[in-house]
Protein backbone atom coordinates (compact mmCIF):
# COMPACT_ATOMS: atom_id res chain seq x y z
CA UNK A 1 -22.47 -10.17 7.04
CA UNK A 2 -22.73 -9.36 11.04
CA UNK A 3 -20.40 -11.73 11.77
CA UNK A 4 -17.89 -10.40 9.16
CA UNK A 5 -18.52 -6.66 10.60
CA UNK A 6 -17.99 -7.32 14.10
CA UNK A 7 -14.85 -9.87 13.58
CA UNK A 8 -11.49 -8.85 15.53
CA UNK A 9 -8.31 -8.21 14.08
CA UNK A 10 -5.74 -10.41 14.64
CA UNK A 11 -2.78 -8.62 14.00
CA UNK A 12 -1.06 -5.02 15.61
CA UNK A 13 0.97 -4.66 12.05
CA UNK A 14 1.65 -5.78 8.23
CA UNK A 15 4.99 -7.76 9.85
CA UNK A 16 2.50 -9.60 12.73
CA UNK A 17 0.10 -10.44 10.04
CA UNK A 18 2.57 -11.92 7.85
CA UNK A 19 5.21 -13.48 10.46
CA UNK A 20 7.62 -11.67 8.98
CA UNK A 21 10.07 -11.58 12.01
CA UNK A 22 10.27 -15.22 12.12
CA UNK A 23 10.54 -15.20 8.15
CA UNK A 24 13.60 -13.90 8.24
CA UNK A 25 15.16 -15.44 11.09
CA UNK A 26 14.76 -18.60 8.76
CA UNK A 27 16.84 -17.01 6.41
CA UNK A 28 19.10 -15.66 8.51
CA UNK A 29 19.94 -18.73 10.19
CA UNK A 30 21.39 -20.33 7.36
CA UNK A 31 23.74 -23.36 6.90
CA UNK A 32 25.13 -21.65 3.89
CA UNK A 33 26.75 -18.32 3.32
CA UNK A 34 24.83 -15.91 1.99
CA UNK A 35 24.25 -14.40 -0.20
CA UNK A 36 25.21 -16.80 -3.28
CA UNK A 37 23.63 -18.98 -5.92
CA UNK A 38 23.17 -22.04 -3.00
CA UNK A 39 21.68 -19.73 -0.85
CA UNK A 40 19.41 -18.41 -3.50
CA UNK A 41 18.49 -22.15 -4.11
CA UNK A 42 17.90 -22.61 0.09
CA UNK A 43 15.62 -19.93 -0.27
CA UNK A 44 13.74 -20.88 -3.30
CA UNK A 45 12.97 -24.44 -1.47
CA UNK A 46 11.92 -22.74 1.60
CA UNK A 47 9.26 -21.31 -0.41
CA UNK A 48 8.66 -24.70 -1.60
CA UNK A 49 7.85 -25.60 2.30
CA UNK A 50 5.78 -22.86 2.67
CA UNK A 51 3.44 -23.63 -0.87
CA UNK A 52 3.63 -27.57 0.24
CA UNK A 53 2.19 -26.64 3.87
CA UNK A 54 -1.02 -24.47 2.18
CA UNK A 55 -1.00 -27.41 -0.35
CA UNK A 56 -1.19 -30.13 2.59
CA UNK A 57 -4.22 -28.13 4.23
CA UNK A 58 -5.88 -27.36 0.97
CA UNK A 59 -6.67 -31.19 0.21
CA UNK A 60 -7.42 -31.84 3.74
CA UNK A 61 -9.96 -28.88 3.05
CA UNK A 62 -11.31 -30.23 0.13
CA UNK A 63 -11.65 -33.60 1.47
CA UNK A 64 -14.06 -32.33 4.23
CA UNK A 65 -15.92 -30.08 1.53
CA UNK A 66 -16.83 -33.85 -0.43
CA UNK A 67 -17.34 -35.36 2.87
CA UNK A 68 -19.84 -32.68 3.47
CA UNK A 69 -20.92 -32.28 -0.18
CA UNK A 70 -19.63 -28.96 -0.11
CA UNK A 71 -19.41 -29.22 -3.87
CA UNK A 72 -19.27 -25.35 -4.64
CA UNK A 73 -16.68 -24.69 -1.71
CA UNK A 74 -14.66 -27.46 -3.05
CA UNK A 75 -14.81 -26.04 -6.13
CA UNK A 76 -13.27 -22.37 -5.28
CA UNK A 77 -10.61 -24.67 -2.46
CA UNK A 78 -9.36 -26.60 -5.83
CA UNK A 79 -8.31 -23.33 -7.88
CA UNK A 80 -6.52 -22.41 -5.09
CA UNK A 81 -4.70 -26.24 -5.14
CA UNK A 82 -3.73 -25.58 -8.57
CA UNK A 83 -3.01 -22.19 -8.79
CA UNK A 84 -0.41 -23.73 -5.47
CA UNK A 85 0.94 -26.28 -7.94
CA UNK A 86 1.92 -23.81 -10.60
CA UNK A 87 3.35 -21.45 -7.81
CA UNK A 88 5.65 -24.87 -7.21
CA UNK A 89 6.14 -25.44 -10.73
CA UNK A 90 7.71 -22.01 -10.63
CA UNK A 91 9.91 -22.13 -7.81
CA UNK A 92 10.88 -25.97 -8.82
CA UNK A 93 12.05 -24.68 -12.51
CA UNK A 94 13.91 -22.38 -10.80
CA UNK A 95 15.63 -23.86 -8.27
CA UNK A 96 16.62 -26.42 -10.75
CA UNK A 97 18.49 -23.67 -12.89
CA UNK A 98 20.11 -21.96 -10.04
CA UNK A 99 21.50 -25.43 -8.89
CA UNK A 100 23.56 -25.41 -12.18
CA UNK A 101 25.89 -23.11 -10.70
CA UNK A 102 26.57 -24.81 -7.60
CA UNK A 103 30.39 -26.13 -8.18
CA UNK A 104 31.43 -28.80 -6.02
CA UNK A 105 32.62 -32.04 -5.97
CA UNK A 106 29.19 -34.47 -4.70
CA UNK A 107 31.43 -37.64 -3.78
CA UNK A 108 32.39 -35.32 -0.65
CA UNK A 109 28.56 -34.79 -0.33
CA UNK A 110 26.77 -38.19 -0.36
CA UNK A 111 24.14 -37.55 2.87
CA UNK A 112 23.35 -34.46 1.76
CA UNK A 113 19.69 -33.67 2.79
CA UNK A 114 17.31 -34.51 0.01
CA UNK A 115 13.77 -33.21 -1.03
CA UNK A 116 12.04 -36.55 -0.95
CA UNK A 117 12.83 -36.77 2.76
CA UNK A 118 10.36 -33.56 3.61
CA UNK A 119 8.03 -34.01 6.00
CA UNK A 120 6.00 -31.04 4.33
CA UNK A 121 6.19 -33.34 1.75
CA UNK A 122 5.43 -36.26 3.20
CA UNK A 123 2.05 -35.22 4.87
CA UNK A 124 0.98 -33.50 1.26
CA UNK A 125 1.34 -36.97 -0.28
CA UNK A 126 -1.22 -38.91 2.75
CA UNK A 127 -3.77 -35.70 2.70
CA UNK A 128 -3.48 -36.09 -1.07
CA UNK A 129 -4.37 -39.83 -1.24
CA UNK A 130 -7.56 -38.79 1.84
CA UNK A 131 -8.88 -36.35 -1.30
CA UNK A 132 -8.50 -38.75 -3.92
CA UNK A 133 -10.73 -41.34 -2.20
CA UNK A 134 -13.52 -39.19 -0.83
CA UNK A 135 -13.73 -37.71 -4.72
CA UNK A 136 -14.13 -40.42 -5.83
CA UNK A 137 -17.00 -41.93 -3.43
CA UNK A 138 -18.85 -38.20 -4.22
CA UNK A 139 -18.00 -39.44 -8.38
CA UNK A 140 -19.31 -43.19 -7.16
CA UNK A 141 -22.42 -41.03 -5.52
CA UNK A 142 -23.21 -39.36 -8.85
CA UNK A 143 -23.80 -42.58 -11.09
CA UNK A 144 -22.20 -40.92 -13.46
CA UNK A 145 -19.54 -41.95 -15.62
CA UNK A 146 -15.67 -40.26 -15.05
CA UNK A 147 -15.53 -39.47 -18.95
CA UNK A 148 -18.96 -37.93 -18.83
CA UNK A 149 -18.57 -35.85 -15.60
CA UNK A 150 -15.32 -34.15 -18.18
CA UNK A 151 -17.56 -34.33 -21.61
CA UNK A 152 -18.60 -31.12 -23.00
CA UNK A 153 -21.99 -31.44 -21.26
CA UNK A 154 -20.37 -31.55 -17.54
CA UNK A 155 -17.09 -29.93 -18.09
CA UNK A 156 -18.73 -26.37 -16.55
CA UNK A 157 -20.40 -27.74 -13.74
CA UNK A 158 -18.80 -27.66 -10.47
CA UNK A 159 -17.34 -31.21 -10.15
CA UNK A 160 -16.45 -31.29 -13.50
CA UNK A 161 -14.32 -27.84 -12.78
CA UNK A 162 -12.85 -29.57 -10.23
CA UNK A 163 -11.44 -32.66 -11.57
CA UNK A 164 -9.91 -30.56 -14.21
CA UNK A 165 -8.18 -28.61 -11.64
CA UNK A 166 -7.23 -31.62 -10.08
CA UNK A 167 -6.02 -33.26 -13.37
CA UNK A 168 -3.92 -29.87 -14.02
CA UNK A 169 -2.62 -30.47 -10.44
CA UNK A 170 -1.23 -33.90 -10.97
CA UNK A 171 0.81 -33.42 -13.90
CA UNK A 172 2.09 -30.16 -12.64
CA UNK A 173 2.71 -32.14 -9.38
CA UNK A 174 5.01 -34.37 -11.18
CA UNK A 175 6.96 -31.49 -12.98
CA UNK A 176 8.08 -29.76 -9.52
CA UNK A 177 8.73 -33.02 -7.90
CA UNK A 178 10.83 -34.27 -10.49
CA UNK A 179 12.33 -30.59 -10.20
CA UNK A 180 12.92 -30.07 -6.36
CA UNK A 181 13.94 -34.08 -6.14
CA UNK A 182 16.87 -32.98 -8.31
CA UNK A 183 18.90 -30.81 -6.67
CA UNK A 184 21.86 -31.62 -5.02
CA UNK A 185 22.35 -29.56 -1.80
CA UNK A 186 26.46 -29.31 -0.61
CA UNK A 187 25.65 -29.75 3.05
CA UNK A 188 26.33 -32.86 5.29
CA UNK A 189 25.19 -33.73 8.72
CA UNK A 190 22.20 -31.77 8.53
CA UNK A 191 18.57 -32.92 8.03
CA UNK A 192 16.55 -31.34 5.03
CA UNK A 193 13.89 -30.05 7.40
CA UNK A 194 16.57 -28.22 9.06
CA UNK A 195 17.87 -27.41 5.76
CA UNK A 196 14.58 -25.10 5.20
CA UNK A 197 14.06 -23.92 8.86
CA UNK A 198 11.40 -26.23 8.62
CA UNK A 199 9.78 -25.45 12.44
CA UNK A 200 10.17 -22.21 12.03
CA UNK A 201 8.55 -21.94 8.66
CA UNK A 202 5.59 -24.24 9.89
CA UNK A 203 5.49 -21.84 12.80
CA UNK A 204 5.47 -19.18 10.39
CA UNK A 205 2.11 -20.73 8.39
CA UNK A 206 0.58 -21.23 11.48
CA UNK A 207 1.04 -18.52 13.86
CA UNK A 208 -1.95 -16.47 12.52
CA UNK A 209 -5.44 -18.14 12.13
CA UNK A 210 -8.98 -17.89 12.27
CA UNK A 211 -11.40 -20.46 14.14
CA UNK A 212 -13.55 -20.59 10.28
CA UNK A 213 -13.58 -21.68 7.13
CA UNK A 214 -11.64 -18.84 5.23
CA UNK A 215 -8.84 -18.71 2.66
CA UNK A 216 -6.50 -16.46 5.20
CA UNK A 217 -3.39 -19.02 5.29
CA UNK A 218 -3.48 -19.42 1.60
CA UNK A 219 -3.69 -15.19 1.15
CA UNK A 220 -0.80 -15.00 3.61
CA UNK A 221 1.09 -17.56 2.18
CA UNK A 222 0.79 -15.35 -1.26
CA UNK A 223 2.41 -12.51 0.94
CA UNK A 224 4.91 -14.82 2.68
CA UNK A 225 7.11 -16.42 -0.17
CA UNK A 226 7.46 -12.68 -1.94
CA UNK A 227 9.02 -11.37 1.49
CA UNK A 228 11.20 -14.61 1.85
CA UNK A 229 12.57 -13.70 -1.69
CA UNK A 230 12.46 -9.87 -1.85
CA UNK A 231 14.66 -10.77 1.71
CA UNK A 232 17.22 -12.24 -0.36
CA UNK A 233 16.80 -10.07 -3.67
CA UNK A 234 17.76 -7.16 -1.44
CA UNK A 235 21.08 -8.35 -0.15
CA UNK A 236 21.63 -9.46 -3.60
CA UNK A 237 21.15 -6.40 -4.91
CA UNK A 238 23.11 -4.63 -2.04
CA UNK A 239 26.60 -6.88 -3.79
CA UNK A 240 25.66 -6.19 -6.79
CA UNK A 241 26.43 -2.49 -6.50
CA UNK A 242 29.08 -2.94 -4.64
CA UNK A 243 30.33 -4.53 -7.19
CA UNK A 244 29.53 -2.12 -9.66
CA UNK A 245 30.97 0.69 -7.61
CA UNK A 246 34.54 -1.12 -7.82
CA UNK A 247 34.03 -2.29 -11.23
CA UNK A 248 34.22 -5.91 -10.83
CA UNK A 249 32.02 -6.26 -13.42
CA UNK A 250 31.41 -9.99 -14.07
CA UNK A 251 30.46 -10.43 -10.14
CA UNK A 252 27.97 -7.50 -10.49
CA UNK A 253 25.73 -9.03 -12.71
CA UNK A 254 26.02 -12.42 -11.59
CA UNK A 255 24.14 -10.81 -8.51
CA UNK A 256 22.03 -8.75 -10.33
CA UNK A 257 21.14 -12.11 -12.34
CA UNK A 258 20.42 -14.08 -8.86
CA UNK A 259 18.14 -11.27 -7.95
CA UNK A 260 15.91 -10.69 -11.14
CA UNK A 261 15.43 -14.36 -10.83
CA UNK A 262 14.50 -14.33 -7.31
CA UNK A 263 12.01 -11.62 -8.29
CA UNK A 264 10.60 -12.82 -11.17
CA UNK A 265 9.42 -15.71 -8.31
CA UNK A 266 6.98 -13.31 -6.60
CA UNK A 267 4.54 -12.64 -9.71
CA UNK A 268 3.21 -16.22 -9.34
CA UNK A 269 1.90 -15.24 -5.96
CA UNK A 270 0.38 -12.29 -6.87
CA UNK A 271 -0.98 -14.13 -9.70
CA UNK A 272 -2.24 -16.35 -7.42
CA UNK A 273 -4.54 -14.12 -5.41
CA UNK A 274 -6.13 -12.22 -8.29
CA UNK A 275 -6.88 -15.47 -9.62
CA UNK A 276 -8.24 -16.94 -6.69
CA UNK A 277 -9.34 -14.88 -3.73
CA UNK A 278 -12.98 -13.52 -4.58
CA UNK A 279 -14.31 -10.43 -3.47
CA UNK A 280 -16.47 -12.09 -0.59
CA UNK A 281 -13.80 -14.31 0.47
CA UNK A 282 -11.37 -11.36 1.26
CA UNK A 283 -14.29 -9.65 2.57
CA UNK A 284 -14.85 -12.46 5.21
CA UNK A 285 -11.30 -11.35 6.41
CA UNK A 286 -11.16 -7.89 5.85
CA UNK A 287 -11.94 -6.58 9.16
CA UNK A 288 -10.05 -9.06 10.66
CA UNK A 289 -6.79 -8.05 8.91
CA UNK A 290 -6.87 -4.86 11.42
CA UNK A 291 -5.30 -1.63 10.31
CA UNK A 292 -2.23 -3.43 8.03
CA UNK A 293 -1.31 -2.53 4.80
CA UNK A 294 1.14 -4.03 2.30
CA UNK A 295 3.02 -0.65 1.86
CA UNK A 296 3.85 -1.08 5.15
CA UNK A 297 6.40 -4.39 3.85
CA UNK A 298 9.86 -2.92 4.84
CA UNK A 299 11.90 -5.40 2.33
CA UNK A 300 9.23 -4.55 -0.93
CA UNK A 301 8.14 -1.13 -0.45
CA UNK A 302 10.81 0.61 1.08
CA UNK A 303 14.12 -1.30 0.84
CA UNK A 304 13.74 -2.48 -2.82
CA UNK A 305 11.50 0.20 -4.36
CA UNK A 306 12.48 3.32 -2.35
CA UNK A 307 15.82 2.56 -1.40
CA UNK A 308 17.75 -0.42 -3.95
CA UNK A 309 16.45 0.33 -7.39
CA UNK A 310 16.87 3.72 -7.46
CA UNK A 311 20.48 3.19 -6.15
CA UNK A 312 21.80 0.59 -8.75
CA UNK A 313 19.72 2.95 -11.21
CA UNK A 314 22.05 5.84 -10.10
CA UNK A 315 25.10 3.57 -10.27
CA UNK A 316 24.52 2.06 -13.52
CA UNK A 317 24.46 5.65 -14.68
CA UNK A 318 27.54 6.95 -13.10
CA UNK A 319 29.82 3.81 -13.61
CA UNK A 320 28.89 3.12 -17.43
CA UNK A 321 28.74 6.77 -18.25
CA UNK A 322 32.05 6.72 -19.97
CA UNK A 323 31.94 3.03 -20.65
CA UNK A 324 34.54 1.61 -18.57
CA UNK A 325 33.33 -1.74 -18.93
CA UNK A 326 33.66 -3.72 -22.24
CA UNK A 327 30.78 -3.72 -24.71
CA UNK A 328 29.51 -7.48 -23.92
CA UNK A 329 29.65 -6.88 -20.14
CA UNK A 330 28.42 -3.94 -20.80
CA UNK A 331 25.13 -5.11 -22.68
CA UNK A 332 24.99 -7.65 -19.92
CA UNK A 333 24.42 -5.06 -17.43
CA UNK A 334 21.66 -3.62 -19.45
CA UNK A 335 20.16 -6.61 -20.17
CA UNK A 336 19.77 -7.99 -16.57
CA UNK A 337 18.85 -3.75 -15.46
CA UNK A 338 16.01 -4.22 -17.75
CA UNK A 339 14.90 -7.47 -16.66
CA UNK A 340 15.15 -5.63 -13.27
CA UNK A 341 13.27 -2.97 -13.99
CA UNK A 342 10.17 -4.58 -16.38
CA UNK A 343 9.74 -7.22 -13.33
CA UNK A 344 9.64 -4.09 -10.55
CA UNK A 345 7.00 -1.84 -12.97
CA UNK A 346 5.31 -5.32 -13.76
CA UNK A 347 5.01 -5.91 -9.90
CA UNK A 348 3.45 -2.25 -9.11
CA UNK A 349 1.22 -2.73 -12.23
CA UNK A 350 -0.57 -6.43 -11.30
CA UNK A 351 -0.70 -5.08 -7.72
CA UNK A 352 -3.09 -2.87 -8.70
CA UNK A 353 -5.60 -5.99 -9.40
CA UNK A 354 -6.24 -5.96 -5.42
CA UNK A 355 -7.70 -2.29 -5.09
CA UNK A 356 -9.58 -2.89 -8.31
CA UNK A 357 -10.80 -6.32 -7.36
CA UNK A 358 -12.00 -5.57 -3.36
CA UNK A 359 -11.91 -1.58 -2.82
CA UNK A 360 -12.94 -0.54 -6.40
CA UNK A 361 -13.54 3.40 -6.95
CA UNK A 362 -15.78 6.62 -5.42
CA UNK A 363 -12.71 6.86 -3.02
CA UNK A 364 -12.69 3.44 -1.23
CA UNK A 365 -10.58 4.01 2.00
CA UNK A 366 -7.67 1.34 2.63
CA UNK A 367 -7.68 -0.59 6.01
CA UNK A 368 -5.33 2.29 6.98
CA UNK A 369 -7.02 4.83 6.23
CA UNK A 370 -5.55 5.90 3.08
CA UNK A 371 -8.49 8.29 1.20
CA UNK A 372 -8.97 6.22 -2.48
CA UNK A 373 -6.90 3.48 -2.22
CA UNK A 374 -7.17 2.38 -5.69
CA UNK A 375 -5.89 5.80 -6.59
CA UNK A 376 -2.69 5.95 -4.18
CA UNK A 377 -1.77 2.63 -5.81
CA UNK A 378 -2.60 3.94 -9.23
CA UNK A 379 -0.67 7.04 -8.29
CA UNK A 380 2.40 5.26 -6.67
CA UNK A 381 2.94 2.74 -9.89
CA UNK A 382 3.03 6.35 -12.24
CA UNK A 383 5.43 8.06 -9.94
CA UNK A 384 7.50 5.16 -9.97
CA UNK A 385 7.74 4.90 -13.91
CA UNK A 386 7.85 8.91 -14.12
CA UNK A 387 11.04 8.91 -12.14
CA UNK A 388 12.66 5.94 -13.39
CA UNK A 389 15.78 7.40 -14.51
CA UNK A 390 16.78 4.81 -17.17
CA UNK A 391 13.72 4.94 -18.41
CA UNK A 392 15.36 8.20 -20.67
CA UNK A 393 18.55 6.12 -21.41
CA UNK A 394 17.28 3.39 -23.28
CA UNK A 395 16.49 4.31 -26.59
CA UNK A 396 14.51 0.56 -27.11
CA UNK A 397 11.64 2.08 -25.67
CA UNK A 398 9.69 4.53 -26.52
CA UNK A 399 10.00 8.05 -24.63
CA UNK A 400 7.05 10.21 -26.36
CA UNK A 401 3.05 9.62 -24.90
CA UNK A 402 2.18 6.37 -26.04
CA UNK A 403 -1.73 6.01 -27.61
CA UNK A 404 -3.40 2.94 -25.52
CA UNK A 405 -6.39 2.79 -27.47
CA UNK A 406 -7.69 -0.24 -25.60
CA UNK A 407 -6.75 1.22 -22.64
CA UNK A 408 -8.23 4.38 -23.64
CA UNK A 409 -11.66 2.42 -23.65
CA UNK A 410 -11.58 0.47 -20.56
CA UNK A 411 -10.91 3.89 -18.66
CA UNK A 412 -14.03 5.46 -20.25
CA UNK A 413 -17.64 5.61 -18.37
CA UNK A 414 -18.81 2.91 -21.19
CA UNK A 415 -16.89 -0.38 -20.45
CA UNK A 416 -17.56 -2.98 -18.13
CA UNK A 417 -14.65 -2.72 -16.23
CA UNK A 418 -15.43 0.94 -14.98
CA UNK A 419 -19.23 -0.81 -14.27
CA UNK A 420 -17.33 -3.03 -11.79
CA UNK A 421 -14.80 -0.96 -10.75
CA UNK A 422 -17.74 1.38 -9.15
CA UNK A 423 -20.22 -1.60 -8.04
CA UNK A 424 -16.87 -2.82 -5.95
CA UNK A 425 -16.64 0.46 -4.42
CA UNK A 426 -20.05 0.80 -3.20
CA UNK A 427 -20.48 -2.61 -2.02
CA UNK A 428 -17.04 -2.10 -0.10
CA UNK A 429 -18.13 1.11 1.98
CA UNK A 430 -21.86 -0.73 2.27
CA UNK A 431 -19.88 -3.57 4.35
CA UNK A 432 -17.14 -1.38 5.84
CA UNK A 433 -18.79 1.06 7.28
CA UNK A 434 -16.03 1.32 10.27
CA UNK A 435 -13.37 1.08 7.78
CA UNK A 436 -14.64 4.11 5.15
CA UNK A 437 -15.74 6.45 8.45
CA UNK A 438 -12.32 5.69 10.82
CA UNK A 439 -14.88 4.55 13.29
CA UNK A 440 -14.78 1.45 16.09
CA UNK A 441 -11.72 -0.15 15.82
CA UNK A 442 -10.33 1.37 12.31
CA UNK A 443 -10.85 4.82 14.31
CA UNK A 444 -7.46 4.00 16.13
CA UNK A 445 -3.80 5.53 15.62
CA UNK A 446 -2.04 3.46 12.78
CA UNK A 447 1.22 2.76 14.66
CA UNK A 448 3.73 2.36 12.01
CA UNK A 449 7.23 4.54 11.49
CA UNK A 450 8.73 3.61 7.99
CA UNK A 451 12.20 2.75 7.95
CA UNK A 452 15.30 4.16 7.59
CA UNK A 453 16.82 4.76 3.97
CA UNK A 454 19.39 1.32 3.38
CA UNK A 455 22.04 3.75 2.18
CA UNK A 456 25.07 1.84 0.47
């Protein structure tokens, strides 16, 4: 643990941790106007790029963890793989859909770029055949027959873990090929790398690293593909109240539609780290991450959740207040506000896994400081829903104090999860001793000035 104690950080701010300057320069220079369903679909396979580099390194990784007989490490590195797949699966599915709105005529667009000419691609598919043959000379190693290494008796040992993840993999490998090898993309004369800011994307991955064996790219890369989207859900949601204001109804909540979608995109990632990352593996990065904190995320925290929501919430209010639209667009508006709004309390709520997971309770400071971390999130998600002001509009959900008996339990000194929550805690402030006392390093000025309000 001296090594993890005394490691430097390697980033000034959230945005240097995360690349996030040269995340949206990738957006921004775009072949395609934006924003609009095509762009929505550019941005979707840019993610794509970004889950297909972490997936090319992952079974590069796991190839030198059975070339090592590394069979544990291997074992955590192949979760990861999969839980990388179903991130794809995700953003394949719905890319697909999105495409379906794209309206032009594809005689006019015959070299478009395509999806099977990737080079992210391309390089997954060699480091993928590497894994597949030193697996199987560790299987060969074992004496052991394939269909009794996945028999009842093997299934929960490590290798056997493994080649079910890697089974899982493959099929869902085929589903968001088949997916992303689909689409039809109305650009000539342009490259598909280029199509998805390819360099700057790989730069992106790449820029921030450690010299050890850590799961840091794959934990950034479940940061990076939310801020590509939120990027875009933002200006989405910018038209869509535009829109609203000048009631042009029908073009509102085709926006509004291209955003929730976008957003829904960002729980696989977050999925993906609770899953995945285990308590020592973000500790061996911890220190490293330097005084950075996801509230610091300028498109998430402040542009979408302080600034955009609340907005279209307001406008929603004032422009349907005397129903000026007709009843179907009407419900459509609701519909796709709800959608909004269950995905952005939904967010806040599985967010809360990381405090819980890595800071736990007894007032657990945050890299930045922040007093009980696992409280300010707590805190932040209830202020959120308390001042939701559609919440009070929609008489589908219930208003009054709800009984959560479950709940109710799991809060209470008796259940295991309180247990953990306060084993996390102390076993956090044990290894963070800088970090809980604002000593050495973590005893520094945290530079950050939030931004300004995006007023529309």
């Amino acid at each position: 643990m001296t090594d993890i104690i005394k490691a430097d950080p390697i980033a000034k701010s959230y945005e240097e941790l995360q690349s996030v300057e040269l995340l949206r320069l990738a957006i921004e220079n775009s072949p395609i106007d934006r924003p609009s369903a095509e762009s929505c679909v550019r941005v979707l396979l840019m993610s794509v790029e970004i889950a297909l580099i972490n997936l090319d390194h992952l079974a590069s990784e796991i190839k030198r963890d059975f070339d090592n007989e590394n069979i544990l490490r291997a074992e955590i590195r192949s979760q990861w793989f999969h839980s990388f797949h179903r991130i794809l699966v995700h953003l394949g599915m719905t890319s697909w859909e999105l495409a379906t709105l794209q309206v032009f005529n594809f005689e006019d667009f015959v070299d478009s770029p395509k999806f099977q000419n990737s080079t992210a691609l391309k390089n997954y598919c060699n480091s993928l055949q590497d894994m597949d043959l030193a697996v199987d000379r560790c299987v060969q190693r074992t004496n052991i027959n394939l269909g009794d290494i996945l028999s009842c008796q093997w299934v929960n040992e490590p290798l056997g873990r493994i080649l079910h993840f890697l089974r899982l993999s493959a099929q869902d490998c085929r589903i968001w090929e088949h997916h992303c090898s689909s689409i039809r993309i109305p650009l000539t004369n342009i490259e598909y790398d280029e199509y998805v800011a390819r360099p700057t994307l790989f730069d992106a991955v790449n820029r921030v690293s450690l010299n050890r064996d850590t799961f840091l790219e794959q934990f950034r890369a479940a940061h990076q593909i939310p801020e590509l989207l939120i990027y875009e859900v933002n200006n989405l949601l910018e038209v869509a109240i535009k829109f609203l204001r000048e009631h042009i109804w029908e073009s509102s909540v085709l926006n509004l539609r291209l955003a929730t979608t976008l957003l829904a995109e960002t729980l696989p990632c977050l999925e993906t780290i609770n899953d995945c990352l285990q308590t020592t593996d973000y500790y061996a990065i911890r220190n490293n991450l330097g005084l950075t904190s996801g509230s610091h995320s300028v498109a998430i925290h402040y542009h979408l959740f302080r600034d955009l929501y609340p907005t279209w919430c307001e406008t929603v209010k004032s422009e349907l207040k005397f129903k000026k639209a007709d009843d179907n667009i009407q419900k459509l508006i609701w519909l796709e506000t709800g959608r909004l709004q269950v995905l952005i309390h939904t967010w806040r709520k599985m967010h809360m896994h990381f405090p819980r997971n890595y800071l736990g309770s007894h007032n657990t400071k945050s890299l930045i400081g922040t007093k009980d971390a696992l409280l300010t999130v707590q805190t932040f998600a209830q202020k959120a829903y308390a001042n939701d002001t559609l919440l009070s509009m929609n008489s589908g959900l219930n208003q009054t104090s709800i009984a959560l008996i479950a709940t109710q339990y799991l809060d209470s000194q008796n259940s295991m999860d309180t247990l953990l929550l306060e084993a996390t805690g102390k076993i956090a402030q044990s290894n963070f001793p800088d970090v809980q006392k604002r000593s050495g390093y973590f005893a520094n000025f945290v530079n950050f000035d939030p931004p300004k309000e995006r007023n529309i």
